[in-house]
N, C-alpha and C. Protein backbone atom coordinates (compact mmCIF):
# COMPACT_ATOMS: atom_id res chain seq x y z
N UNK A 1 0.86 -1.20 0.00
CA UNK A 1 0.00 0.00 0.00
C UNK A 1 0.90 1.24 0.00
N UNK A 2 0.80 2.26 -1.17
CA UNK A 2 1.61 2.94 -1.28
C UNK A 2 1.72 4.56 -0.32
N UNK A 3 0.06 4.21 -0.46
CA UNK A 3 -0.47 5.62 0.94
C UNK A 3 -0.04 5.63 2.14
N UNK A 4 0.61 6.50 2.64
CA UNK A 4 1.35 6.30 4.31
C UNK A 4 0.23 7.41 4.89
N UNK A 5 0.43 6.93 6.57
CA UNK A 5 -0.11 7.72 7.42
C UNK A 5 0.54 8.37 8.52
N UNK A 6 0.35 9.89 8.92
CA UNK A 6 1.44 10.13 9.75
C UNK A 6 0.26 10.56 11.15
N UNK A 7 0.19 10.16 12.19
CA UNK A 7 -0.52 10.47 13.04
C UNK A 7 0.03 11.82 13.64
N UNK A 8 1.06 12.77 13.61
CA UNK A 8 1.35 14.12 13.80
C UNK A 8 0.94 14.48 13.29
N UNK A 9 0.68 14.80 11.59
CA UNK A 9 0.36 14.99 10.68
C UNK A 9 -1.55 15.59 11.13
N UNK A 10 -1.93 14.40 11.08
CA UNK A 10 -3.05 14.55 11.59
C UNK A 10 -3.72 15.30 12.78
N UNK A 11 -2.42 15.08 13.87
CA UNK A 11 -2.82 16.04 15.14
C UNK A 11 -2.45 17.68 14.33
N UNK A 12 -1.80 17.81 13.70
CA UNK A 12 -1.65 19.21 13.84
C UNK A 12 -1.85 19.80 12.65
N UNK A 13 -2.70 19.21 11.46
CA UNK A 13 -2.78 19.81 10.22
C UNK A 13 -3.85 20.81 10.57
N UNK A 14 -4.95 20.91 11.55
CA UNK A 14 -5.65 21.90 11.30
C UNK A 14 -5.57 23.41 12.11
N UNK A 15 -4.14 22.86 13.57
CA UNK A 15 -4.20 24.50 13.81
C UNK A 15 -2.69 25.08 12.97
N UNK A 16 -2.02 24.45 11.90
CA UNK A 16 -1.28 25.02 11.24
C UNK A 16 -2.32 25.90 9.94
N UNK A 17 -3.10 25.28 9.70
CA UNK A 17 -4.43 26.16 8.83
C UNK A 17 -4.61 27.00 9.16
N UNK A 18 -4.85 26.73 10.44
CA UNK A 18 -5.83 28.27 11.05
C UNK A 18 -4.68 29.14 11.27
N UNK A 19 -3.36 28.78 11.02
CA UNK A 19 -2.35 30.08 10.95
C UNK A 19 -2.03 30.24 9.64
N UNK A 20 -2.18 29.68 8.97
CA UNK A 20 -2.08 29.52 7.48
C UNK A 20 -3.14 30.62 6.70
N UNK A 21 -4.28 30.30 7.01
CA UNK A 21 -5.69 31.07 5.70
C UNK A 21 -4.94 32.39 6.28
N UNK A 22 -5.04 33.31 7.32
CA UNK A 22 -5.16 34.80 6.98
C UNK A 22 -3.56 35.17 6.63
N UNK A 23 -2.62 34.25 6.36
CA UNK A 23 -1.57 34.50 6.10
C UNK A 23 -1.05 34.67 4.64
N UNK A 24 -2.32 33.68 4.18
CA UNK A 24 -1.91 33.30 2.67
C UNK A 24 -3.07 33.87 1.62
N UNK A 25 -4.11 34.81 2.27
CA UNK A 25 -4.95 35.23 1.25
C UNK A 25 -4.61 35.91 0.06
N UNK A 26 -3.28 36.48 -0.15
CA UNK A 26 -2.78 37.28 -1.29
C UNK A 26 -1.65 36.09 -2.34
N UNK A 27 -1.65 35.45 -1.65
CA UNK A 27 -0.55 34.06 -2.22
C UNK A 27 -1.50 33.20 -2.96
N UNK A 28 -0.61 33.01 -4.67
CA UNK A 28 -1.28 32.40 -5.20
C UNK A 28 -0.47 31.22 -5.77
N UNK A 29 0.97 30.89 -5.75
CA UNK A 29 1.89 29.36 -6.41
C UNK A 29 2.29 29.28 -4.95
N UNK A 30 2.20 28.20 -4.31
CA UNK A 30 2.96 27.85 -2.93
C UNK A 30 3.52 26.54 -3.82
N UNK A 31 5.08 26.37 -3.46
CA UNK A 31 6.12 25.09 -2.98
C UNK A 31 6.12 24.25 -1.46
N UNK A 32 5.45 23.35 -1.40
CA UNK A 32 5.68 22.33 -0.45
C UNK A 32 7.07 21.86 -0.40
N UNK A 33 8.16 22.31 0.60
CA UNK A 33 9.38 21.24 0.11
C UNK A 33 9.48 20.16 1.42
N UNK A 34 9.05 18.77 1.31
CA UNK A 34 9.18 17.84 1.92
C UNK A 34 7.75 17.30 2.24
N UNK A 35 7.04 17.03 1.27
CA UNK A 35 5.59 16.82 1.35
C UNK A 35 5.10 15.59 2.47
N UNK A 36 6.16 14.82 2.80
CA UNK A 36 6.00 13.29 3.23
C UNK A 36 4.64 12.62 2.79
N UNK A 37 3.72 12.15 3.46
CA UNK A 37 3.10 11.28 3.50
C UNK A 37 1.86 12.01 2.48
N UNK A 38 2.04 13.30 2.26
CA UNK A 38 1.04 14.00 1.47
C UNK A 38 -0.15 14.46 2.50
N UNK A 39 -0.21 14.43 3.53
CA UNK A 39 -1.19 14.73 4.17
C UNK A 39 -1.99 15.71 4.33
N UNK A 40 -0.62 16.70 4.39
CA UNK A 40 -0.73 18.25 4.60
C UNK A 40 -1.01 18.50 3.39
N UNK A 41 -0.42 18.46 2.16
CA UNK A 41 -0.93 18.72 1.18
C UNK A 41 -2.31 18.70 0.82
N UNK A 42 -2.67 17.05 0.63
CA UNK A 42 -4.55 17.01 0.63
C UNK A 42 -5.30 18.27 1.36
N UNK A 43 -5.06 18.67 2.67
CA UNK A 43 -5.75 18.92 3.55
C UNK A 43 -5.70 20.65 3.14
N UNK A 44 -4.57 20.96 3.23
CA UNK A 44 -4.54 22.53 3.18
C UNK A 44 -4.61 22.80 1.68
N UNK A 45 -4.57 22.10 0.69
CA UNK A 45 -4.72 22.66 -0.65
C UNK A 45 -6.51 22.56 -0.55
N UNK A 46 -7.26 21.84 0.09
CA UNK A 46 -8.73 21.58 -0.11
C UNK A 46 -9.60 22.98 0.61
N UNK A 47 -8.84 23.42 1.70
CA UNK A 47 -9.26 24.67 2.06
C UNK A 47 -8.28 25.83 1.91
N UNK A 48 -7.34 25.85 1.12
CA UNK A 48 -7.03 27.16 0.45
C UNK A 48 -6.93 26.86 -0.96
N UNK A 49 -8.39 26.94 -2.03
CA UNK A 49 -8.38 27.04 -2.83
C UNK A 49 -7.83 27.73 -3.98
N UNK A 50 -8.00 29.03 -3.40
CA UNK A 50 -7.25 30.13 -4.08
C UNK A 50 -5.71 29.91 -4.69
N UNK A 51 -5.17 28.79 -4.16
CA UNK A 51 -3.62 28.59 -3.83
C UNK A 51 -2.95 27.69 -4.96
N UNK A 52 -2.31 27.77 -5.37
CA UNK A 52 -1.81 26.38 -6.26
C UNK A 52 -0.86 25.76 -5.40
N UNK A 53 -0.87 24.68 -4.96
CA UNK A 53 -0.19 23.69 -4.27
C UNK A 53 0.79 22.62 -4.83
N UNK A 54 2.41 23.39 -4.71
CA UNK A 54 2.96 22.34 -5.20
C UNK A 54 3.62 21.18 -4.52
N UNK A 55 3.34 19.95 -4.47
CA UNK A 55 4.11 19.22 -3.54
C UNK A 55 5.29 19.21 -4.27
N UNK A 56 6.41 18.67 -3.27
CA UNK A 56 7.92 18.20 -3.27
C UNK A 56 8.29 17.46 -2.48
N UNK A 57 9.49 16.53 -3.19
CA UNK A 57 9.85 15.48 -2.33
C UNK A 57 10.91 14.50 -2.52
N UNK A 58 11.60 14.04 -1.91
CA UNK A 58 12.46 12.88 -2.47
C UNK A 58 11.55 11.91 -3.05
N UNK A 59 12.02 11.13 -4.17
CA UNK A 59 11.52 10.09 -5.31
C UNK A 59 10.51 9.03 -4.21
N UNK A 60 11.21 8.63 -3.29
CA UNK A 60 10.35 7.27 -2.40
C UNK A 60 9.42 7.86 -1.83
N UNK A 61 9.07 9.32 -1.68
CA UNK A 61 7.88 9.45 -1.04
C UNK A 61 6.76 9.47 -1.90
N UNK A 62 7.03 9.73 -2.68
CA UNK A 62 6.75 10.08 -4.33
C UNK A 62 5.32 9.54 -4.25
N UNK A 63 5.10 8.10 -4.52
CA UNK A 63 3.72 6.76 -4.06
C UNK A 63 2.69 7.10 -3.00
N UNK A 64 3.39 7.79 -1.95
CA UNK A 64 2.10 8.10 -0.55
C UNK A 64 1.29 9.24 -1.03
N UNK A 65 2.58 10.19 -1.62
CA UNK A 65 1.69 11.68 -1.74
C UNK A 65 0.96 11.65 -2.64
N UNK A 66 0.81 11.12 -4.10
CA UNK A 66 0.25 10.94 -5.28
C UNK A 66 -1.10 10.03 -4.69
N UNK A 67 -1.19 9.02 -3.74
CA UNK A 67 -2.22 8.27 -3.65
C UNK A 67 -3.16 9.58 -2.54
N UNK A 68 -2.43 10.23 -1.88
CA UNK A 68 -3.15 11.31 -1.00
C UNK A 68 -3.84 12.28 -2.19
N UNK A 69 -3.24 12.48 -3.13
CA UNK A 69 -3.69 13.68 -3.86
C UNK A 69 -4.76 12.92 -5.09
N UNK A 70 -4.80 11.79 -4.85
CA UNK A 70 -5.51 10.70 -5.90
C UNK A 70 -7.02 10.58 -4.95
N UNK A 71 -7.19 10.73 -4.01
CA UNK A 71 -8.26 10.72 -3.24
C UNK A 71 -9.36 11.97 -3.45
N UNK A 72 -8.82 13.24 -3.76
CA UNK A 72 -9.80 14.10 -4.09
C UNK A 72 -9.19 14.78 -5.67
N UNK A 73 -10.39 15.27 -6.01
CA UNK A 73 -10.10 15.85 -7.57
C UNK A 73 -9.97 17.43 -7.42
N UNK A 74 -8.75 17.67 -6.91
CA UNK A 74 -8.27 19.12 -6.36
C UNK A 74 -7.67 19.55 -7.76
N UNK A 75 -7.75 20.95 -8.01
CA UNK A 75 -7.45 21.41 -9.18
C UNK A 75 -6.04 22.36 -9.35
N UNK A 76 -5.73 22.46 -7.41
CA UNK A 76 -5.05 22.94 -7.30
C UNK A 76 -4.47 23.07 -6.67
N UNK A 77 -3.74 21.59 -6.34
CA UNK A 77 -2.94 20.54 -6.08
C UNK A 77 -2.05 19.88 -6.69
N UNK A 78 -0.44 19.72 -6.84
CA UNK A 78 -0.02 19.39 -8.33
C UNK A 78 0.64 18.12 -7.54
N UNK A 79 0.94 16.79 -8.73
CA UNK A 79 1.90 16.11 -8.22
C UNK A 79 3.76 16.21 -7.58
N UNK A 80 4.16 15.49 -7.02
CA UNK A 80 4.76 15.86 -6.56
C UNK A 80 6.34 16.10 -7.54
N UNK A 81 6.88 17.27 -7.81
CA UNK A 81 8.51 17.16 -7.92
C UNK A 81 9.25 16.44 -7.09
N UNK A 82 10.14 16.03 -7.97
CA UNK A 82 11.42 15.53 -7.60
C UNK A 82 12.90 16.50 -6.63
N UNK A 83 12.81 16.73 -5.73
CA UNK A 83 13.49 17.97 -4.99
C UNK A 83 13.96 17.68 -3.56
N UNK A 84 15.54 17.21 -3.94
CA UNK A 84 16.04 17.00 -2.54
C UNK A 84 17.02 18.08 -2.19
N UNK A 85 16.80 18.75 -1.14
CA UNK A 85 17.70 19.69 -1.03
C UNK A 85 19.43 20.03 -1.06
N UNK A 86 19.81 20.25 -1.94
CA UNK A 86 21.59 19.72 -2.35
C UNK A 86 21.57 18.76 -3.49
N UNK A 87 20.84 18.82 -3.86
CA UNK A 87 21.25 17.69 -4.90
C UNK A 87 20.36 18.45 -6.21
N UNK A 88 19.30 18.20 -5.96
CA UNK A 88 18.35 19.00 -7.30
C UNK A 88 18.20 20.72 -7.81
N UNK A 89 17.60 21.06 -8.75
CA UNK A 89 18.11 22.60 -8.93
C UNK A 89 16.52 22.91 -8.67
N UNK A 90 16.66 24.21 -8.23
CA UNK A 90 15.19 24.61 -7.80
C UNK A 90 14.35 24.60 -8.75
N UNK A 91 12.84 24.30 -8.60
CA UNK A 91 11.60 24.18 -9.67
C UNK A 91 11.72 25.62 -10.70
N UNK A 92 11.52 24.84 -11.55
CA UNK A 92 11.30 26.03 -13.16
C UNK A 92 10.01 26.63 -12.87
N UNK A 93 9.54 27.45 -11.82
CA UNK A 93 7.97 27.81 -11.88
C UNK A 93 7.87 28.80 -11.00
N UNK A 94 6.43 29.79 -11.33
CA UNK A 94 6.25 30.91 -10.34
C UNK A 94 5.82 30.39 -9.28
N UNK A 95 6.89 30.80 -7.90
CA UNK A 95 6.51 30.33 -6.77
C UNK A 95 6.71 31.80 -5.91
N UNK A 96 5.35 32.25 -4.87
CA UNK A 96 5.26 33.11 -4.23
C UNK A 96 5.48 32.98 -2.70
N UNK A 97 5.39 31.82 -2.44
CA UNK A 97 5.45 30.91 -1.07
C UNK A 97 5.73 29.99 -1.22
N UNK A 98 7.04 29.58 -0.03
CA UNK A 98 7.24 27.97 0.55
C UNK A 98 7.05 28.00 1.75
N UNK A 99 6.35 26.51 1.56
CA UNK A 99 5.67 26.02 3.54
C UNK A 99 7.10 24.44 3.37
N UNK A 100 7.05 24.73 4.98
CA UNK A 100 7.76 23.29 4.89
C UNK A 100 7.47 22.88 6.72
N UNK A 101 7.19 22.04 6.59
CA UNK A 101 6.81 21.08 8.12
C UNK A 101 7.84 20.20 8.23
N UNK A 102 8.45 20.17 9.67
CA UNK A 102 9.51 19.15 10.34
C UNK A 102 10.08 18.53 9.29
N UNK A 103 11.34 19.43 8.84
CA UNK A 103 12.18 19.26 8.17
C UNK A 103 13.52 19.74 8.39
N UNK A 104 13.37 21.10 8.97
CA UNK A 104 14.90 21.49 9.54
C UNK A 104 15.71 20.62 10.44
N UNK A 105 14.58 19.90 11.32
CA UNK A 105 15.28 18.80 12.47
C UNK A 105 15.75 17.29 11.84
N UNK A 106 15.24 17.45 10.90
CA UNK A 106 15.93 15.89 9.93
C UNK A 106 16.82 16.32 8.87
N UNK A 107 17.42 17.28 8.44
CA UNK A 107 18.53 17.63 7.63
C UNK A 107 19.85 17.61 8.38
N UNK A 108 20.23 17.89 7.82
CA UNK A 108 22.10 17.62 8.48
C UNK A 108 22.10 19.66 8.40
N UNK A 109 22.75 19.98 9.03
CA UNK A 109 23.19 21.53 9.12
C UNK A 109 22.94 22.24 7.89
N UNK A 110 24.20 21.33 6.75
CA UNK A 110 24.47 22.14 5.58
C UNK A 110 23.62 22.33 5.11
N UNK A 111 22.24 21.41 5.01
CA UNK A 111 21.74 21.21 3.87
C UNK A 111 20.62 22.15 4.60
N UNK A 112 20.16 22.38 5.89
CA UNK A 112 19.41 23.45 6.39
C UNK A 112 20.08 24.85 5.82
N UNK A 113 20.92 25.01 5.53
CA UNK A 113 21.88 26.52 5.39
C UNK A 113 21.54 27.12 3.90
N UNK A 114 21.68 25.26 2.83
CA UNK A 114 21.28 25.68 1.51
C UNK A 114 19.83 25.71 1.80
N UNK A 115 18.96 25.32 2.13
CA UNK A 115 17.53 25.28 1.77
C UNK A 115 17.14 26.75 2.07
N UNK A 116 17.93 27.41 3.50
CA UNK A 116 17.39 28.81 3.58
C UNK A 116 18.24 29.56 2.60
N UNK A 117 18.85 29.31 2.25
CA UNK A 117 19.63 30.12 1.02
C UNK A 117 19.01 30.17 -0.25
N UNK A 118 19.08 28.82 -0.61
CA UNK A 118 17.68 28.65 -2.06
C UNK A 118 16.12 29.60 -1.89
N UNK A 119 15.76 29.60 -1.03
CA UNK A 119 14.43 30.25 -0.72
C UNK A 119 14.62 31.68 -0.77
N UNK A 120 15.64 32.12 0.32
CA UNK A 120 15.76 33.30 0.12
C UNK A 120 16.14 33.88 -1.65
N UNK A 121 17.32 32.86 -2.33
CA UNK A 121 17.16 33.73 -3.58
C UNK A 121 16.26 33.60 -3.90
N UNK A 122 15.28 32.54 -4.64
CA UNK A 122 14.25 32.03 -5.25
C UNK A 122 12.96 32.95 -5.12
N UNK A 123 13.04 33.25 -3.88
CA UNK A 123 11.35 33.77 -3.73
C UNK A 123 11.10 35.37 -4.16
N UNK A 124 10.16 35.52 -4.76
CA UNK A 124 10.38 37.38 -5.31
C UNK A 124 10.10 37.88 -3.54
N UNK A 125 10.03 39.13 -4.30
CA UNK A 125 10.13 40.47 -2.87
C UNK A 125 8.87 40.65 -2.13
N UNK A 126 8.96 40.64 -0.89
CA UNK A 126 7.53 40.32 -0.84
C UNK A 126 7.14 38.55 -0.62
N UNK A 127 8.08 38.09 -0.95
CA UNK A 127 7.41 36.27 -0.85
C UNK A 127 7.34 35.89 0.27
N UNK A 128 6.77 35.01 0.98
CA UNK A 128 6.87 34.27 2.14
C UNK A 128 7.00 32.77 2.08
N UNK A 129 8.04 32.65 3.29
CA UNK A 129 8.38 31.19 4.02
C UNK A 129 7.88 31.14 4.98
N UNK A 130 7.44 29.93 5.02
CA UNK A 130 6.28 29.28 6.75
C UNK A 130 7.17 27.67 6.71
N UNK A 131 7.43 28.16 7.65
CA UNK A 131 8.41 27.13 8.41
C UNK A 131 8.10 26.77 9.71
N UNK A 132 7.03 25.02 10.06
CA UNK A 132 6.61 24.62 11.46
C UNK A 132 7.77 23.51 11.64
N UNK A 133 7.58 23.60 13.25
CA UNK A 133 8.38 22.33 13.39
C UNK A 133 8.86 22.90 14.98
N UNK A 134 9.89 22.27 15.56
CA UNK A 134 10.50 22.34 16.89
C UNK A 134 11.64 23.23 16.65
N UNK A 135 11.94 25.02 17.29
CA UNK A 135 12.99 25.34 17.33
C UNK A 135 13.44 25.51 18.27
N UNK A 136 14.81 25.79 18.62
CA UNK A 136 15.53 26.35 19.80
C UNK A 136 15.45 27.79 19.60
N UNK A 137 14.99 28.49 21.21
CA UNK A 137 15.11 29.81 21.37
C UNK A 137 16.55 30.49 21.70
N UNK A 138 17.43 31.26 21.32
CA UNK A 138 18.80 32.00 21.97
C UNK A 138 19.31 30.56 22.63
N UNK A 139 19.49 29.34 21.67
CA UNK A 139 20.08 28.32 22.90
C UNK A 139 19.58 27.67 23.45
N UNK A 140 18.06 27.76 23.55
CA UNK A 140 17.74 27.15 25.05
C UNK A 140 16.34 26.08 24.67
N UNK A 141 15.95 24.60 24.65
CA UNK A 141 15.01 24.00 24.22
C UNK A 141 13.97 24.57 25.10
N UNK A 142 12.38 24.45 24.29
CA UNK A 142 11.36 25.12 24.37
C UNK A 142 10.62 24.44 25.56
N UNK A 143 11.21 23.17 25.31
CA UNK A 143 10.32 22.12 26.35
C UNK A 143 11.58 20.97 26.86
N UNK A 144 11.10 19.85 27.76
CA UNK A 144 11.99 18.78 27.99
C UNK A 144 11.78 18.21 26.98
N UNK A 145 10.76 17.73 26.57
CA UNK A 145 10.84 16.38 25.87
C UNK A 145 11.19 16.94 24.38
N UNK A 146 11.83 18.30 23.57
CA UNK A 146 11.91 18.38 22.78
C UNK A 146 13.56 18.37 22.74
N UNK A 147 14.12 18.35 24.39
CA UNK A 147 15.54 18.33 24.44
C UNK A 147 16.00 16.71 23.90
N UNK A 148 14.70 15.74 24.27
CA UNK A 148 14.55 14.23 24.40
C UNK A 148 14.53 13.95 23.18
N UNK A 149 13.34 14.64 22.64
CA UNK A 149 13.59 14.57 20.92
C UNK A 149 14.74 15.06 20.33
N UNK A 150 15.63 15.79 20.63
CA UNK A 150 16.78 16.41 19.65
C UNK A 150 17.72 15.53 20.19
N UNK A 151 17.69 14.63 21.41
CA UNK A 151 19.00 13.93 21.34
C UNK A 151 18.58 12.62 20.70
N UNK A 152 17.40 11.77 20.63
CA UNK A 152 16.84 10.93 19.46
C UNK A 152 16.90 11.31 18.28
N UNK A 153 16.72 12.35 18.05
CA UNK A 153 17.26 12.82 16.66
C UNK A 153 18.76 12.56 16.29
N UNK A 154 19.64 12.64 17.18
CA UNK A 154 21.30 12.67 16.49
C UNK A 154 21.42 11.76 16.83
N UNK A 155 20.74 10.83 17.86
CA UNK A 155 21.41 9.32 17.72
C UNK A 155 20.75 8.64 16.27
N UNK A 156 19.58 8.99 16.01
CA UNK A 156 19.45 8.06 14.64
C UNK A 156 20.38 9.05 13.18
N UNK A 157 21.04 9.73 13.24
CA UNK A 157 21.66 10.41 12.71
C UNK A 157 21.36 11.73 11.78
N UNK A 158 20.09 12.08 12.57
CA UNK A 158 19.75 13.57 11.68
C UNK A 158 19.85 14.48 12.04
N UNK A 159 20.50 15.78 11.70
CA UNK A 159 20.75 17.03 11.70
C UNK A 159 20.20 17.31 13.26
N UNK A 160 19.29 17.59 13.91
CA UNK A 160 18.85 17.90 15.08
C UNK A 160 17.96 19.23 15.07
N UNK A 161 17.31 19.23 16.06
CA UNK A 161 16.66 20.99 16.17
C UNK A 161 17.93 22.25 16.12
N UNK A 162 17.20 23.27 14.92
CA UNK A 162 17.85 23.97 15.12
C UNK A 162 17.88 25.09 16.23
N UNK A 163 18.46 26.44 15.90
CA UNK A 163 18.40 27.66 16.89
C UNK A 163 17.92 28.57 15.79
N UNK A 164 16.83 29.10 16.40
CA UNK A 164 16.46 30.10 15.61
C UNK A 164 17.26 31.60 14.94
N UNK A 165 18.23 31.64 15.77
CA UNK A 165 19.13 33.08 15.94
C UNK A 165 20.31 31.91 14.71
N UNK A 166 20.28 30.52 14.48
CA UNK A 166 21.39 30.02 13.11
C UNK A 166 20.37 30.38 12.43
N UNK A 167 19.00 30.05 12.01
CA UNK A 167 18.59 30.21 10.61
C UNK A 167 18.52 31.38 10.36
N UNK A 168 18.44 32.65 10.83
CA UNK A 168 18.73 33.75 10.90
C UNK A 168 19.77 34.25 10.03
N UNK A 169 20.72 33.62 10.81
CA UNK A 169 22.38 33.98 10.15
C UNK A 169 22.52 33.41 8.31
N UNK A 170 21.96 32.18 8.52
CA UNK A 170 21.51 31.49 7.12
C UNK A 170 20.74 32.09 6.19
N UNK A 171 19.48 32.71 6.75
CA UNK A 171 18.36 33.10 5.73
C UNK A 171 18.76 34.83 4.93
N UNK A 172 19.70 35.23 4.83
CA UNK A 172 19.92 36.76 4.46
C UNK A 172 19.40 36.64 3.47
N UNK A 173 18.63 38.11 3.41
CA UNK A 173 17.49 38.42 2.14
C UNK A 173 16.09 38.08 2.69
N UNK A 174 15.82 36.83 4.10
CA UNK A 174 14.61 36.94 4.60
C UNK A 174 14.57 37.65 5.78
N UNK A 175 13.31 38.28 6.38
CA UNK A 175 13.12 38.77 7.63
C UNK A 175 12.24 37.81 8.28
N UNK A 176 12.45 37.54 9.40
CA UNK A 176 11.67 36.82 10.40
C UNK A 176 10.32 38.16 11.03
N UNK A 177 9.38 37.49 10.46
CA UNK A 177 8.34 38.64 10.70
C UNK A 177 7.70 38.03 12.11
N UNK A 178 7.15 36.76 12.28
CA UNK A 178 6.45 36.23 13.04
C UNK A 178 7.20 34.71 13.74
N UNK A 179 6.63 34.78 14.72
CA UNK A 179 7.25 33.40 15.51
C UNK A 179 6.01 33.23 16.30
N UNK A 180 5.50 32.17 15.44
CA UNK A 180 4.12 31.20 16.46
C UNK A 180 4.59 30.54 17.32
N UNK A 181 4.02 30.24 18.34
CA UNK A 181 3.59 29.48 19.26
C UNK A 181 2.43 28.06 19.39
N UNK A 182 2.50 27.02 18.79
CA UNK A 182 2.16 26.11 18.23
C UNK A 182 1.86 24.89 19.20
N UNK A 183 0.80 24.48 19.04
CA UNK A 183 0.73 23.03 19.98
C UNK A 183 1.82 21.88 20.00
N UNK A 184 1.94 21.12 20.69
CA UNK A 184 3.54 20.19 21.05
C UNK A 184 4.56 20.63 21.26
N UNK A 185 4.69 21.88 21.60
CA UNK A 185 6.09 22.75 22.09
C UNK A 185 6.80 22.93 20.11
N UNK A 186 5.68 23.17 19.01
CA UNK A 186 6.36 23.73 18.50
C UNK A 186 5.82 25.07 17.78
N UNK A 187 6.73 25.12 16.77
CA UNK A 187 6.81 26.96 16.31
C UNK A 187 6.19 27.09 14.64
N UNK A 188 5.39 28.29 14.13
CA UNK A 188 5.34 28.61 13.04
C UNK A 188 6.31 29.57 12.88
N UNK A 189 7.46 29.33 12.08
CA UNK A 189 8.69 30.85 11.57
C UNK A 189 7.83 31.42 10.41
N UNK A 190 7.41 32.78 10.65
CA UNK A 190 7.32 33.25 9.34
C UNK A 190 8.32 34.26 8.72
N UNK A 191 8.98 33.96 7.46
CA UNK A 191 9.60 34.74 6.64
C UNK A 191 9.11 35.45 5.48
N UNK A 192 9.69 36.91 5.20
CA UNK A 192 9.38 37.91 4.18
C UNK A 192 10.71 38.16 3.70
N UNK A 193 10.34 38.04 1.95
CA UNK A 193 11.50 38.44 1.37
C UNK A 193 11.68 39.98 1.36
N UNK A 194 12.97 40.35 1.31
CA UNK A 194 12.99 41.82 1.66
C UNK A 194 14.05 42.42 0.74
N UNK A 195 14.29 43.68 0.43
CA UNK A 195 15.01 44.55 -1.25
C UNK A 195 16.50 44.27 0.02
C-alpha cells in the first residue's frame, strides 16, 4: 500500500491552517518542500483554494503523496517534484510561497543553510516562508521532551533541532516577521522576502 499515514500529521494539520488562511490570502503558487506522506498537502490545498499547491519530495515518497492527492479531484494541487535539497536545482515555476513542516530537524546543518539560502534567492520580494516544526530559542530548548527529541534525533543520525538566531544567520534576504507558538512545544517561523 503505497499511501502512508502520519498520526502528527493529523494532530496538527488543522491548527497550522488556522495560521495559514489569513496568512496566505494574497498568495497564489505555494512550494511544499518535503511533502511526506502528502497529508498536509490534501488537507490545506482543499481549504485554500485560491492557492496552487505544489508538492515536493524525495523520489520514495513520491507513491504516498500521489495516492493522497488521488483521493480528491483538487485542481489545485499538483503532483509531486522531484526535490532533494543539495542535490536538485530549484523548480522552473512561479513560486510566491514555501511552507515546509519538520524538516529542519531531519537535515544535516548544511543542507538546512542551503535550503534557507535557495528560498531566500528564489522567492520574489515580498514572498513568504512558513516554516513549522521544533525550534531552539537564543540556545535554550522550548520544552523537555523536545531536548529528548533532539537527542533521538542525532542518535538516529539527523541534523537535530535547530536555533532560531542560526537560521537567521543562514536566511539573508529573509526577515523573520512572526514566531508562532504552536501546539507540542512547537513553532510557526514566518519569513518575508525583503530589497
Amino acid at each position: 500500500m503505497s499511501k502512508r499515514f502520519s498520526q502528527s500529521c493529523e494532530n496538527n494539520k488543522q491548527p497550522i491552517l488556522d495560521q495559514l488562511k489569513p496568512r496566505l490570502v494574497n498568495q497564489r503558487h505555494l512550494l511544499e518542500i518535503g511533502s511526506g506522506t502528502g497529508q498536509h498537502a490534501q488537507f490545506f490545498a482543499k481549504h485554500l483554494p485560491h492557492l496552487c499547491w505544489q508538492t515536493s519530495d524525495r523520489p520514495d515518497n513520491h507513491p504516498s503523496i500521489d495516492a493522497w492527492i488521488a483521493e480528491l479531484n483538487l485542481t489545485n494541487l499538483r503532483s509531486p517534484l522531484s526535490f532533494t535539497i543539495g542535490e536538485d536545482n530549484w523548480p522552473n515555476q512561479p513560486i510566491d510561497t514555501v511552507f515546509t513542516a519538520n524538516t529542519a530537524h531531519i537535515m544535516q546543518s548544511e543542507e538546512v543553510q542551503i535550503m534557507m539560502a535557495l528560498v531566500a534567492e528564489h522567492l520574489p520580494l515580498q514572498g513568504l516562508f512558513l516554516q513549522y516544526g521544533p525550534f531552539n530559542i537564543d540556545g535554550t530548548y522550548t520544552s523537555d521532551s523536545n531536548h529528548e527529541f533532539d537527542q533521538f534525533l542525532q542518535q538516529e543520525g539527523c541534523g537535530g533541532i535547530r536555533d532560531i538566531a542560526e537560521l537567521e544567520r543562514w536566511a539573508k534576504g529573509l526577515m523573520l516577521v512572526e514566531q508562532i507558538a504552536m501546539p507540542a512545544n512547537n513553532l510557526l517561523l514566518v519569513w518575508r522576502k525583503h530589497g
